[in-house]
PDB file of N, CA and C in Angstrom:
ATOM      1  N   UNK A   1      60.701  29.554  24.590  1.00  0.00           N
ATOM      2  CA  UNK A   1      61.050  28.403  25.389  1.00  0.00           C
ATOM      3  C   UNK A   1      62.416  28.649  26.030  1.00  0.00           C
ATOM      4  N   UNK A   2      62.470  28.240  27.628  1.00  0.00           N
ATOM      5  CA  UNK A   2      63.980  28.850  28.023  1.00  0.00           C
ATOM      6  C   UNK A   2      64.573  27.601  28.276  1.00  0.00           C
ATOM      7  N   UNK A   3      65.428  27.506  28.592  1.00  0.00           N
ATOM      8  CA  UNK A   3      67.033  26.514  28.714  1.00  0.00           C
ATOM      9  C   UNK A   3      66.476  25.364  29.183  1.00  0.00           C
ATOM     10  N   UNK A   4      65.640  25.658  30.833  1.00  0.00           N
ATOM     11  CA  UNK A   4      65.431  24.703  31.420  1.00  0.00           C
ATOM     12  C   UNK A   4      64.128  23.587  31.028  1.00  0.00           C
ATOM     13  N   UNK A   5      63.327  24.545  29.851  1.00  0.00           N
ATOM     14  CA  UNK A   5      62.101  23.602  29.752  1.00  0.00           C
ATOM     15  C   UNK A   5      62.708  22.868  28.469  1.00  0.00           C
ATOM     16  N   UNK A   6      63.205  23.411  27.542  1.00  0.00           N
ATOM     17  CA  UNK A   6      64.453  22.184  26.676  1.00  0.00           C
ATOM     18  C   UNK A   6      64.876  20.910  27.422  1.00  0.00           C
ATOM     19  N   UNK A   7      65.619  21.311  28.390  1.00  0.00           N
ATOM     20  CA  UNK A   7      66.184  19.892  29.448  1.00  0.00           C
ATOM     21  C   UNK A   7      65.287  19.212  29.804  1.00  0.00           C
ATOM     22  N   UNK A   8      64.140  19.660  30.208  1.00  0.00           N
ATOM     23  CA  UNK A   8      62.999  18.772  30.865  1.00  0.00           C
ATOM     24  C   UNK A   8      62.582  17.817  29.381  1.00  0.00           C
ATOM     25  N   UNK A   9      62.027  18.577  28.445  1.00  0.00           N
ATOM     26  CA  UNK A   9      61.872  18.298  27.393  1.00  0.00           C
ATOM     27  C   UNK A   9      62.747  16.832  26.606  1.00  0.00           C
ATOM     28  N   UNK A  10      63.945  17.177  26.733  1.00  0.00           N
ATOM     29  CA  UNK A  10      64.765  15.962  26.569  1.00  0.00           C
ATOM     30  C   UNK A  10      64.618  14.607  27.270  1.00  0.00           C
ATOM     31  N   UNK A  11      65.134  15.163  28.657  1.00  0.00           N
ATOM     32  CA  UNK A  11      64.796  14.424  29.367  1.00  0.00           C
ATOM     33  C   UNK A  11      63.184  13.212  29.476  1.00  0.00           C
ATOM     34  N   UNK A  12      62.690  13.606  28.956  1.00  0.00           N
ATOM     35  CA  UNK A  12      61.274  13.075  29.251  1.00  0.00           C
ATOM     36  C   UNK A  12      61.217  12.225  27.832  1.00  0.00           C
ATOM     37  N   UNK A  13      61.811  13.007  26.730  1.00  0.00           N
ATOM     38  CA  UNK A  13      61.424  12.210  25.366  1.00  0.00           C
ATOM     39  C   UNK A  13      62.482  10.905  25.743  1.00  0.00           C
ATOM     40  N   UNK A  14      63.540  10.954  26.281  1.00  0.00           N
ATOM     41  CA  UNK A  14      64.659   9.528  26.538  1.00  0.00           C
ATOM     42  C   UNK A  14      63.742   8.924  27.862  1.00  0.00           C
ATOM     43  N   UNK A  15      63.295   9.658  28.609  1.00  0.00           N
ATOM     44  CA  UNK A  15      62.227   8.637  29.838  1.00  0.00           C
ATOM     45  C   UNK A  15      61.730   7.444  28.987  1.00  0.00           C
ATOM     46  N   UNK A  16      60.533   8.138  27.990  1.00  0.00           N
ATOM     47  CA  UNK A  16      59.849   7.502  27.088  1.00  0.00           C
ATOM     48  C   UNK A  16      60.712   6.534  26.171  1.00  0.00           C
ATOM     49  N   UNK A  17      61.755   6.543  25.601  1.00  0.00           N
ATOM     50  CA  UNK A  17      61.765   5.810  24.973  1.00  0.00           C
ATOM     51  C   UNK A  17      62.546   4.749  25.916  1.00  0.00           C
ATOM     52  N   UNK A  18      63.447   4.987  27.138  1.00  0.00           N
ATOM     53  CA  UNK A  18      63.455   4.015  27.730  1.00  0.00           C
ATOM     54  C   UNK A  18      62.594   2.712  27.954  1.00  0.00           C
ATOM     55  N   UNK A  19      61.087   3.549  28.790  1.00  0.00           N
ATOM     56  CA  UNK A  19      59.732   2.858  28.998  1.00  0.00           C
ATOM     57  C   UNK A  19      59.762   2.459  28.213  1.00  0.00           C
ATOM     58  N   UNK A  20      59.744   2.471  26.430  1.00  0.00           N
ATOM     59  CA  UNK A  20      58.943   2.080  25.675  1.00  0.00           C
ATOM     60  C   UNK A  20      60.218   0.619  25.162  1.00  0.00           C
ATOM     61  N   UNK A  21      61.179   0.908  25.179  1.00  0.00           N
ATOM     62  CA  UNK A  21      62.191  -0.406  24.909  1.00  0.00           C
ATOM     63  C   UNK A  21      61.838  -1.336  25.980  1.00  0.00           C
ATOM     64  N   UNK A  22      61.840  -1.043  26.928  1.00  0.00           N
ATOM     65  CA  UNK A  22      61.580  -2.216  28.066  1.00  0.00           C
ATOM     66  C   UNK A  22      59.965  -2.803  27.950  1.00  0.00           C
ATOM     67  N   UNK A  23      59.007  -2.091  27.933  1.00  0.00           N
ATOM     68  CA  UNK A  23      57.736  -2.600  27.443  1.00  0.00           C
ATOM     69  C   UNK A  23      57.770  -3.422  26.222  1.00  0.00           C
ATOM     70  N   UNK A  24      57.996  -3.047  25.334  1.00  0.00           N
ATOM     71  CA  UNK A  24      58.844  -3.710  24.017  1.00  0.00           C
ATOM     72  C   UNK A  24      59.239  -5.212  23.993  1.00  0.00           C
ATOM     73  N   UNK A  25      60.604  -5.109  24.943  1.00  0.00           N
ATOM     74  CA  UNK A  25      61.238  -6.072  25.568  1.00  0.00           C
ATOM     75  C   UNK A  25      60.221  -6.681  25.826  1.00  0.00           C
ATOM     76  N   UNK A  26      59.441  -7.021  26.926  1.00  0.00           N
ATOM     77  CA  UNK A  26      58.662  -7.492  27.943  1.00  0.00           C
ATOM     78  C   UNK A  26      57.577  -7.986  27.128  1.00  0.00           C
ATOM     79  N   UNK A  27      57.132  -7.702  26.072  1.00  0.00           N
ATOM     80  CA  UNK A  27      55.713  -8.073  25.727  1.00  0.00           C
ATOM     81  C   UNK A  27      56.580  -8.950  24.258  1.00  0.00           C
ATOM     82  N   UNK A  28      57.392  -8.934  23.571  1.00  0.00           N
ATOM     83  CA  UNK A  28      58.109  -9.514  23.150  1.00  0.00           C
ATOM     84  C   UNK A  28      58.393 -10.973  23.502  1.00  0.00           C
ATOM     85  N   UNK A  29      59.144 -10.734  24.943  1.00  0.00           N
ATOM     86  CA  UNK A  29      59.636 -12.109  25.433  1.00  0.00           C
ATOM     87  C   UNK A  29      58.159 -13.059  26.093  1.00  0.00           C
ATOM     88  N   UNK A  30      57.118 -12.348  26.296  1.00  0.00           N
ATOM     89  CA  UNK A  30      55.636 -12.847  26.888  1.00  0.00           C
ATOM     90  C   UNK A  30      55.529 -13.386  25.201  1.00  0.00           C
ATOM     91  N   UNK A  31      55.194 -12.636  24.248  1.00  0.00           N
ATOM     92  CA  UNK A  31      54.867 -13.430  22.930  1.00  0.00           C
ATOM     93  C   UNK A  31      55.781 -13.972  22.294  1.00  0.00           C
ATOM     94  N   UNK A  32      56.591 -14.216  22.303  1.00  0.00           N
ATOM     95  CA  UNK A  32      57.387 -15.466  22.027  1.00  0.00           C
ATOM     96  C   UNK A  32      57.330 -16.861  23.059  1.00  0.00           C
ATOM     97  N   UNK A  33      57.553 -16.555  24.092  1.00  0.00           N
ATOM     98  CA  UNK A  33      56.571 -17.616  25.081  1.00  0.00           C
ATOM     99  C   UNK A  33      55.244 -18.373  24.584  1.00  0.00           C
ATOM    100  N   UNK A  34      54.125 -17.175  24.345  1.00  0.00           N
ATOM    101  CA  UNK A  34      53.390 -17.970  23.849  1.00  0.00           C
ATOM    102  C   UNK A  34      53.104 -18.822  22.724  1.00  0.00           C
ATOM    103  N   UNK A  35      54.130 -18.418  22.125  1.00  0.00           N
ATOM    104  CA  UNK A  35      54.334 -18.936  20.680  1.00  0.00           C
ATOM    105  C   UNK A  35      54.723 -20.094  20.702  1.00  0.00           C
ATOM    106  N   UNK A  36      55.641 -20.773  21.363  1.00  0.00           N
ATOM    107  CA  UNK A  36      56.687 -21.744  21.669  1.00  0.00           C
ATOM    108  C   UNK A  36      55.582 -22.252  22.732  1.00  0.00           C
ATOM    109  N   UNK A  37      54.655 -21.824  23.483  1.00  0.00           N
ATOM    110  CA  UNK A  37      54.190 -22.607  24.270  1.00  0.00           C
ATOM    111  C   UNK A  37      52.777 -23.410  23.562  1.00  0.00           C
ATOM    112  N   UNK A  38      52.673 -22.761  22.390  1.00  0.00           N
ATOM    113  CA  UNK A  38      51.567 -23.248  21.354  1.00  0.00           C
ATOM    114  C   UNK A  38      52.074 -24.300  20.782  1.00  0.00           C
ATOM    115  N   UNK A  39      53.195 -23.815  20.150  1.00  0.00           N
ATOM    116  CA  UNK A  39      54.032 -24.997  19.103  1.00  0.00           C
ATOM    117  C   UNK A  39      54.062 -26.537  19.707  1.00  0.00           C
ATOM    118  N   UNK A  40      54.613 -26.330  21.298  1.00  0.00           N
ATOM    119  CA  UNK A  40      54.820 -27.369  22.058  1.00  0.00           C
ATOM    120  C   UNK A  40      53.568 -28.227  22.219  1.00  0.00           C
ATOM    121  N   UNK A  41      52.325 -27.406  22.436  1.00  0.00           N
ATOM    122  CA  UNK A  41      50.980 -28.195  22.898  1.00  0.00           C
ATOM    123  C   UNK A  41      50.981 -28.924  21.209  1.00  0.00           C
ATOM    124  N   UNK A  42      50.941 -28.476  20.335  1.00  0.00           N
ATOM    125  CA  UNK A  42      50.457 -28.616  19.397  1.00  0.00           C
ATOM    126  C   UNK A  42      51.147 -30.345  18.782  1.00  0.00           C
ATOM    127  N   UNK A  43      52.934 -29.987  18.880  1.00  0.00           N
ATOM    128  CA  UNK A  43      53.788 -31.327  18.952  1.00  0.00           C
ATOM    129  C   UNK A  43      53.311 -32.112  19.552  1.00  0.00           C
ATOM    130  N   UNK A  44      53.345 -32.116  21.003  1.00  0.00           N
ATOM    131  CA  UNK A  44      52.806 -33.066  21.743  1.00  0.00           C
ATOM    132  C   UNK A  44      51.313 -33.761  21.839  1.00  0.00           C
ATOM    133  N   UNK A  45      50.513 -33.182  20.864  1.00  0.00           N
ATOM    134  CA  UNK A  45      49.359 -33.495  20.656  1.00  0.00           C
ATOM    135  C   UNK A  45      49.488 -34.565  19.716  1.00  0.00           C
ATOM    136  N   UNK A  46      50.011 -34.280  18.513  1.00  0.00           N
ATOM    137  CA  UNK A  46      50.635 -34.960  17.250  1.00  0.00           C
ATOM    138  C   UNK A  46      51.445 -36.071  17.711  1.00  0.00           C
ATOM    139  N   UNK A  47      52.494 -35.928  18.661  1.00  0.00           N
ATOM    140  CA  UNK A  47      53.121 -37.355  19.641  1.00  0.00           C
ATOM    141  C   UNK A  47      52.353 -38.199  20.200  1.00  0.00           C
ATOM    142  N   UNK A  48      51.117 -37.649  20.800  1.00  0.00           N
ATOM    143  CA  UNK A  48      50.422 -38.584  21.995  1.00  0.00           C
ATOM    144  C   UNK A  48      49.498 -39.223  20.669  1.00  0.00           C
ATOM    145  N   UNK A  49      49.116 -38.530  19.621  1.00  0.00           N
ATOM    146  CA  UNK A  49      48.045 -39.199  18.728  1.00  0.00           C
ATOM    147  C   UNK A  49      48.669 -40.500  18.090  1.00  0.00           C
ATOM    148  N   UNK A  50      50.134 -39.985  17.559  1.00  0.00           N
ATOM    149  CA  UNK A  50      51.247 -40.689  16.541  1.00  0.00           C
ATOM    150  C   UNK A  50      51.117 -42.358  18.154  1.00  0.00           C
ATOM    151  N   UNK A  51      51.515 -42.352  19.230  1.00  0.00           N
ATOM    152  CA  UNK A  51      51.742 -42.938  19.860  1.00  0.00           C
ATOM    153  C   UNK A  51      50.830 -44.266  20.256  1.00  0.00           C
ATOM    154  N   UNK A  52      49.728 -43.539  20.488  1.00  0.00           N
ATOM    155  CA  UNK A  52      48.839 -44.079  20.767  1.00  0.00           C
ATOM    156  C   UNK A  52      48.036 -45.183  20.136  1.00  0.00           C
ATOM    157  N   UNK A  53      48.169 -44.556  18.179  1.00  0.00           N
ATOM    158  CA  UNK A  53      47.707 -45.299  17.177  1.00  0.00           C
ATOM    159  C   UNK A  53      48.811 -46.687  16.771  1.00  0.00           C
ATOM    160  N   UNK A  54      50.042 -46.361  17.459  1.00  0.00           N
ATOM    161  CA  UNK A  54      51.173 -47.133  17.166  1.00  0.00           C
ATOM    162  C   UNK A  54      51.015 -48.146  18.231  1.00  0.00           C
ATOM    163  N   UNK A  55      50.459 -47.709  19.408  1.00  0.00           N
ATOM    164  CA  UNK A  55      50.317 -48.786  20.407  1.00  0.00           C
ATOM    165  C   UNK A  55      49.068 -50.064  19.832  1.00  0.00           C
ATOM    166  N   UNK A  56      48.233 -49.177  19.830  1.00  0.00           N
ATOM    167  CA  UNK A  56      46.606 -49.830  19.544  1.00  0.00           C
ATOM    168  C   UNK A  56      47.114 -50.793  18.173  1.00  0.00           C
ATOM    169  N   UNK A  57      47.902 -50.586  17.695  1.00  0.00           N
ATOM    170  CA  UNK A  57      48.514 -51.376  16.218  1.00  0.00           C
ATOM    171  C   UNK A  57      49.281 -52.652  16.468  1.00  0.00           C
ATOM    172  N   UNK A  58      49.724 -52.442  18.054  1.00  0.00           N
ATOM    173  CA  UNK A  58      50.864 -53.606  18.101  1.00  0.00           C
ATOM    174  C   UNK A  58      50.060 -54.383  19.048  1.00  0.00           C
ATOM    175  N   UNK A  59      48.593 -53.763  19.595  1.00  0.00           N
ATOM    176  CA  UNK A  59      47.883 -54.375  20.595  1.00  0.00           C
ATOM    177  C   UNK A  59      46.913 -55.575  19.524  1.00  0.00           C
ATOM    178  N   UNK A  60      46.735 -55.399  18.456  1.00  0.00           N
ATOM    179  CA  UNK A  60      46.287 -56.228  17.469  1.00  0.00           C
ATOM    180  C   UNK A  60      46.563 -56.868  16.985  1.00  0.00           C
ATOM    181  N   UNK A  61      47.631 -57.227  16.918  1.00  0.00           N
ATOM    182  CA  UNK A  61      48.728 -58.070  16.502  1.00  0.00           C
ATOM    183  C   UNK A  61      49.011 -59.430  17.132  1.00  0.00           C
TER     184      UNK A  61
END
């Protein structure tokens, strides 16, 4: 192996792990999104139910 296919060699393994931190990154911050965008449906489901039964309670009254 001579000098220059070492350098390439380097070079390409730090390409990759660049790519691979930023992909990383990126699919990371997408699933945490969805996570938090679950949690939220899920609260607000539990609010509109909690709400609703509290209304229908004072409508009987």
């Amino acid at each position: 192996m001579d000098k220059s296919s070492t350098i390439w060699t380097v070079l390409g393994i730090i390409v990759a792990v660049v790519i691979a931190w930023v992909l990383v990154s990126v699919l990371g911050s997408v699933l945490m999104f969805a996570i938090k965008l679950a949690i939220v449906a899920v609260v607000a489901i539990i609010v509109f139910f909690a709400m609703r039964a509290m209304f229908a309670r004072s409508r009987r009254h």
